[in-house]
Protein backbone atom coordinates (compact mmCIF):
# COMPACT_ATOMS: atom_id res chain seq x y z
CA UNK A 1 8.98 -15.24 -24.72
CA UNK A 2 9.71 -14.94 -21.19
CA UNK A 3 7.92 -13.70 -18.05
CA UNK A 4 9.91 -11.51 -15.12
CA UNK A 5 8.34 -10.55 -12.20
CA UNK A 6 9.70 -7.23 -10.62
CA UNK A 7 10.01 -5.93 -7.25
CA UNK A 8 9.66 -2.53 -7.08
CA UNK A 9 9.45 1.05 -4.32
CA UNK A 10 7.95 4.02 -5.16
CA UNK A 11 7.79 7.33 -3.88
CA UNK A 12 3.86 8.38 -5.04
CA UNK A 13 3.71 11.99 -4.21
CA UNK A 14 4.09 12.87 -7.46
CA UNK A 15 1.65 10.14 -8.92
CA UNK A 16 -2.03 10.10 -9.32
CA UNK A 17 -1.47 6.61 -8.28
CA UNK A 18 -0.42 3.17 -9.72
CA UNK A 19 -2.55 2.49 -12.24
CA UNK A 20 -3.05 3.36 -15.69
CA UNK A 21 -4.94 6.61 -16.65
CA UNK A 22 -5.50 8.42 -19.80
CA UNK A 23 -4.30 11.50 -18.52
CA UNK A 24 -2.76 11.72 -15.75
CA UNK A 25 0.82 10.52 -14.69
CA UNK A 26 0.80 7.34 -12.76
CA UNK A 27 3.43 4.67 -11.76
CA UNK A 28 2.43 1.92 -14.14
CA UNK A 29 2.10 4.27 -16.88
CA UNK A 30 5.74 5.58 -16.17
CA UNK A 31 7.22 1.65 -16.03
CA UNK A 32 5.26 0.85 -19.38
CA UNK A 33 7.28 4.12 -20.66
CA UNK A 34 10.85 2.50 -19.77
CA UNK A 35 9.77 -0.88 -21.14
CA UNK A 36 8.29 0.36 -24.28
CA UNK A 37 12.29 2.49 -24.71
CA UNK A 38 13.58 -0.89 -24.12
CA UNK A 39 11.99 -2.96 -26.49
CA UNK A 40 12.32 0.19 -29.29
CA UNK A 41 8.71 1.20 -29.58
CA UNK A 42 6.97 -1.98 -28.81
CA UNK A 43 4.54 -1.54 -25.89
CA UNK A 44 4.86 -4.19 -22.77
CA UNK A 45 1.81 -4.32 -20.45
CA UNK A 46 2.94 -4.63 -16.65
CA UNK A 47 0.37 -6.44 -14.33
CA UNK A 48 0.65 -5.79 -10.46
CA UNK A 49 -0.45 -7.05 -7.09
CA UNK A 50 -2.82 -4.20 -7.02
CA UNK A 51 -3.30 -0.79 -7.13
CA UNK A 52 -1.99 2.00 -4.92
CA UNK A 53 -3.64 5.53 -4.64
CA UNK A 54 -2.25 8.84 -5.03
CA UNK A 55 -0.16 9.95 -2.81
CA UNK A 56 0.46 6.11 -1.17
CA UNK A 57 4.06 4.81 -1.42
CA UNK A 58 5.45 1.07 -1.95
CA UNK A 59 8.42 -0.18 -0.30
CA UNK A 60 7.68 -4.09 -2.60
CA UNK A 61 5.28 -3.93 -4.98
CA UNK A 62 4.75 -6.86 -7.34
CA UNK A 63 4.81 -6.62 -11.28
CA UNK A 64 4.99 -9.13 -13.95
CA UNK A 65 5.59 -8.61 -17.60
CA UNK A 66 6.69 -10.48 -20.92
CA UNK A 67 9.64 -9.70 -23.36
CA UNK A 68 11.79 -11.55 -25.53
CA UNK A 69 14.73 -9.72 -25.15
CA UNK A 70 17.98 -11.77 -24.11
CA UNK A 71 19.37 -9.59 -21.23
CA UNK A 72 21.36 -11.48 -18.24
CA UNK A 73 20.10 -12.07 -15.00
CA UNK A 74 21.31 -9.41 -12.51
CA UNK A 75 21.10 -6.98 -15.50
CA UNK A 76 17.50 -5.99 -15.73
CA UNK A 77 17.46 -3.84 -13.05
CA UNK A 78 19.99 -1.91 -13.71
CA UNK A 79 18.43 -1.40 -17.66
CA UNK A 80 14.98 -0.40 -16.60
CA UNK A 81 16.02 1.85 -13.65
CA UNK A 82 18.57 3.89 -16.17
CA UNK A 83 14.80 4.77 -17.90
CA UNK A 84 12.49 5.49 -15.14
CA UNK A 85 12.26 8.32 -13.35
CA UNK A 86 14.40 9.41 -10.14
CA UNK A 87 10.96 8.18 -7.51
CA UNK A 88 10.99 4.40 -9.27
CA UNK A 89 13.29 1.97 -8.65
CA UNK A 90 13.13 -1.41 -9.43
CA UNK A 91 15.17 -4.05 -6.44
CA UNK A 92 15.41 -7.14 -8.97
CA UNK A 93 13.34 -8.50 -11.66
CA UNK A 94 14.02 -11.68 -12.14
CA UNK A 95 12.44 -14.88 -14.75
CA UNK A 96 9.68 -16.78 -13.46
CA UNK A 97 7.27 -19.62 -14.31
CA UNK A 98 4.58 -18.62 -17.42
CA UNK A 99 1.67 -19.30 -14.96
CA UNK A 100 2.99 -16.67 -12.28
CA UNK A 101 0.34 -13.92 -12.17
CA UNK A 102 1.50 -10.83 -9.91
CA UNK A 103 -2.43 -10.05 -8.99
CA UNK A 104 -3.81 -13.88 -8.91
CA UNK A 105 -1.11 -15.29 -7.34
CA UNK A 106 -0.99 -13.08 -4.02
CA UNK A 107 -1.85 -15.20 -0.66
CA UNK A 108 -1.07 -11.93 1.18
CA UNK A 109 0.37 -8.13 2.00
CA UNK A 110 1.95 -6.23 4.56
CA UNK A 111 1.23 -2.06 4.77
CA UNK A 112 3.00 0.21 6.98
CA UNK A 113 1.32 3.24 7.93
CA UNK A 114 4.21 6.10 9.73
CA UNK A 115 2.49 8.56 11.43
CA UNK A 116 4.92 11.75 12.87
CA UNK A 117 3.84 12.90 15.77
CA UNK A 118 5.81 15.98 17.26
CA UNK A 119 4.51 19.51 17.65
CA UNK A 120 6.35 21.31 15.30
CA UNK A 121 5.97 19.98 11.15
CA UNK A 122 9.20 18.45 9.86
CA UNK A 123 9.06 19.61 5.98
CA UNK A 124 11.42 16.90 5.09
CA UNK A 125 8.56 14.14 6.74
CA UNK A 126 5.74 16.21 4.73
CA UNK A 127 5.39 13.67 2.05
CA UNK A 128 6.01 10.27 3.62
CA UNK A 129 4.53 10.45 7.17
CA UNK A 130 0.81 11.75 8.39
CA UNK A 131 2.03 14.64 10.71
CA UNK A 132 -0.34 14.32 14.04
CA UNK A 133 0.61 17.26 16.61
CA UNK A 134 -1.90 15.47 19.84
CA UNK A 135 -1.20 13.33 22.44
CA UNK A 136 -1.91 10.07 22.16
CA UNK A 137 -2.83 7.16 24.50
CA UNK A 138 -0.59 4.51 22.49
CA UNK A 139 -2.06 1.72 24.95
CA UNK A 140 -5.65 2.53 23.83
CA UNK A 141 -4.91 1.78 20.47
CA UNK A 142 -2.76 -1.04 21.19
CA UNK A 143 -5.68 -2.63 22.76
CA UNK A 144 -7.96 -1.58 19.84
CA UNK A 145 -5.83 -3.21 17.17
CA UNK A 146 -6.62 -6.86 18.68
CA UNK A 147 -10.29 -6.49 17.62
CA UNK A 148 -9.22 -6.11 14.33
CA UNK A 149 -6.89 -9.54 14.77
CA UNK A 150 -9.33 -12.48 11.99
CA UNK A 151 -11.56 -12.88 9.95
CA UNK A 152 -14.44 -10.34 9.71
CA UNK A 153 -16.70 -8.38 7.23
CA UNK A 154 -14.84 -5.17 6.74
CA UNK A 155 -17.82 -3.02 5.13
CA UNK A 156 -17.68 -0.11 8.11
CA UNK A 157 -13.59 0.19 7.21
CA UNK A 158 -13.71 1.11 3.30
CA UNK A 159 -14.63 3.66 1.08
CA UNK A 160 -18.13 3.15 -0.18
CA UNK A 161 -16.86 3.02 -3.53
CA UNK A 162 -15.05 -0.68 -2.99
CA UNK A 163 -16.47 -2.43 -6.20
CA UNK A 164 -15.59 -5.91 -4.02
CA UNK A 165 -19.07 -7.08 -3.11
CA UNK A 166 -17.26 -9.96 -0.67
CA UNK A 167 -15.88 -7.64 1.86
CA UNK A 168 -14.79 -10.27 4.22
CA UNK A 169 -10.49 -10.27 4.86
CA UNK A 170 -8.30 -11.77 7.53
CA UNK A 171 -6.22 -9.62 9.40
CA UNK A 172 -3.37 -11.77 10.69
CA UNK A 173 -1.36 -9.26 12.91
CA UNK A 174 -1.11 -5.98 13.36
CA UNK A 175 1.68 -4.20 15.23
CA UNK A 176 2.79 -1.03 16.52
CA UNK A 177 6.29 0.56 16.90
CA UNK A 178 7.42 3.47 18.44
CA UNK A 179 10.37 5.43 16.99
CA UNK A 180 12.04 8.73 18.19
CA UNK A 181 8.44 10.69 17.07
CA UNK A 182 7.30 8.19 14.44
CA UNK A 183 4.38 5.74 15.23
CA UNK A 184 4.42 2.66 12.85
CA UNK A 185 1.55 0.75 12.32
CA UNK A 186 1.84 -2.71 10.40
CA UNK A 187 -0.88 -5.26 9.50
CA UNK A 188 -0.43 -7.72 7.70
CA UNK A 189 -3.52 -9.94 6.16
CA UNK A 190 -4.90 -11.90 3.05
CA UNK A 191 -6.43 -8.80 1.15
CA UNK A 192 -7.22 -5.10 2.05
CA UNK A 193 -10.01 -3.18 0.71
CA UNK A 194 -10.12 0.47 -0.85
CA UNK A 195 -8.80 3.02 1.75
CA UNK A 196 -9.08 -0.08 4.49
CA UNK A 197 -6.15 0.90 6.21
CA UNK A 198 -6.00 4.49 6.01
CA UNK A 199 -9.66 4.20 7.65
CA UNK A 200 -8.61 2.20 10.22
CA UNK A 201 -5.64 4.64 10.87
CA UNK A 202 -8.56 6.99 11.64
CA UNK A 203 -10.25 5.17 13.59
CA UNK A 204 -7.38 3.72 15.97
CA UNK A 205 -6.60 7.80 15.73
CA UNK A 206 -9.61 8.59 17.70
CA UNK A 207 -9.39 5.23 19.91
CA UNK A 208 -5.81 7.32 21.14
CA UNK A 209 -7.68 10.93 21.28
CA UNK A 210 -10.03 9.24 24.00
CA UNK A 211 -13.06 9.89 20.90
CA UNK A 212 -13.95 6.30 20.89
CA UNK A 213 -13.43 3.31 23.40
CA UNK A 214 -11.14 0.42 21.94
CA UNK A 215 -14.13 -2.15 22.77
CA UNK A 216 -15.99 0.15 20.45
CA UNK A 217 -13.99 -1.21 17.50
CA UNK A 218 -16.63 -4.63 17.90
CA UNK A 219 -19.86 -2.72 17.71
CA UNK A 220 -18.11 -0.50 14.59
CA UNK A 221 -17.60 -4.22 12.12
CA UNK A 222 -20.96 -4.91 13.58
CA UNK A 223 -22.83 -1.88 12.31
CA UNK A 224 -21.79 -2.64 8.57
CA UNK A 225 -21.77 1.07 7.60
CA UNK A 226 -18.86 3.11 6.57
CA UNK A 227 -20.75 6.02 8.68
CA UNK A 228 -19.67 4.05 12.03
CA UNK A 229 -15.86 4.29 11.41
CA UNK A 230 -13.52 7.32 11.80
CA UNK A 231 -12.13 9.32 8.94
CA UNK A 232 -9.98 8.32 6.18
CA UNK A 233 -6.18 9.20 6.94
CA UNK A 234 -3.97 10.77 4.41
CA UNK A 235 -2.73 9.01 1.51
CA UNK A 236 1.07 10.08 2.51
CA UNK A 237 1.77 7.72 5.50
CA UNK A 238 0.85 4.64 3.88
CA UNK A 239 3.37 2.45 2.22
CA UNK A 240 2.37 -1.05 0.46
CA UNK A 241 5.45 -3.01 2.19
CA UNK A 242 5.73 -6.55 1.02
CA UNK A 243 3.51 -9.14 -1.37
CA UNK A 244 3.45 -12.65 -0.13
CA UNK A 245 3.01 -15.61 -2.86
């Protein structure tokens, strides 16, 4: 028996996210599909780095697996991609160690968030960038993202149904990029909580409307209180980028 560990993008429109459900079509449930083809009927449980909602993309998400098939390196890529569907593909997937562990092993992530900001919708962005049609002050929010820069309790930026009863995570950078009419956030940290970016996205959103003052971003991890923060962007600009180990 062997373990590989898989790097793998994702285009989750079509997905009621990553992980497993009974029902509905997800990513994982889609890569267990290909496996189970094959191994010829036997299932193969993947493990990730974590789960991504509907609607959220991955440009390097993390699996792991077992099997004891003999294939050569270099060639399970190209065995597993002939099964999946046209919105999965897998970069490499390569042997590793028994004790790697795609979720336990993580010592941090990177997310991109793409917002498209233009006044007129581009319906080939629809999917795979927030479309925001206001003028922003892009310094405002540049100074608003160093507040966010360490350690802090992150309660006021995620949903209030984060099961995680430590909510403290390290933000160690966050930067913006400007590109033709995309915006492109990027943090990068040791964990990030359910919806944490995409309310952050929000709340930087009204930071650049002139809704909130970037300062304000101190007094909003003070309060503690998902109430203080802005709302929760869409799911569609938000890619899980890399997984650090």
């Amino acid at each position: 028996m062997q373990r590989y560990k898989g790097i793998v993008s994702y285009d989750g429109t079509e997905y009621c996210g990553f992980q497993l459900q009974p029902r509905d079509r997800t990513v994982q449930g889609e890569i267990e599909k290909a496996l189970k083809k094959l191994h010829k009927g036997s299932e193969i449980k993947i493990q990730a780095s974590g789960r991504t909602d509907a609607g959220v993309h991955a440009k390097g998400q993390v699996i792991h697996f077992d099997s004891d098939l003999d294939i050569p390196a270099g060639k399970w890529e190209l065995a597993v991609n002939a099964l999946l569907p046209h919105d999965i593909v897998f970069s490499t997937i390569e042997p590793v160690n028994m004790d790697f562990h795609a979720r336990y092993n993580v010592t941090g992530k990177e997310y991109r968030y793409f917002i498209h900001l233009s006044e007129r919708r581009d319906p080939f962005k629809r999917n795979h960038a927030y479309y925001y049609p206001y003028k922003l002050d892009i310094e405002a929010i540049r100074e608003a993202t160093g507040y966010f820069i360490g350690e802090h309790d992150f309660t006021s930026f995620c949903s209030m149904k984060t099961d995680k009863e430590d909510k403290v995570r390290t933000i160690t950078s966050m930067e913006l990029v400007e590109e033709d009419d995309m915006l492109i956030f990027s943090f990068k940290g040791n964990g990030f909580l359910y919806n944490m970016v995409r309310i952050i996205i929000g709340t930087l959103l009204d930071v650049g409307r002139g809704k909130r003052k970037p300062e304000s971003i101190n007094a909003i991890l003070a309060k503690k209180d998902r109430k203080a923060a802005g709302k929760t962007a869409s799911a569609n600009g938000l890619y899980l980028w890399k997984v650090y180990y």
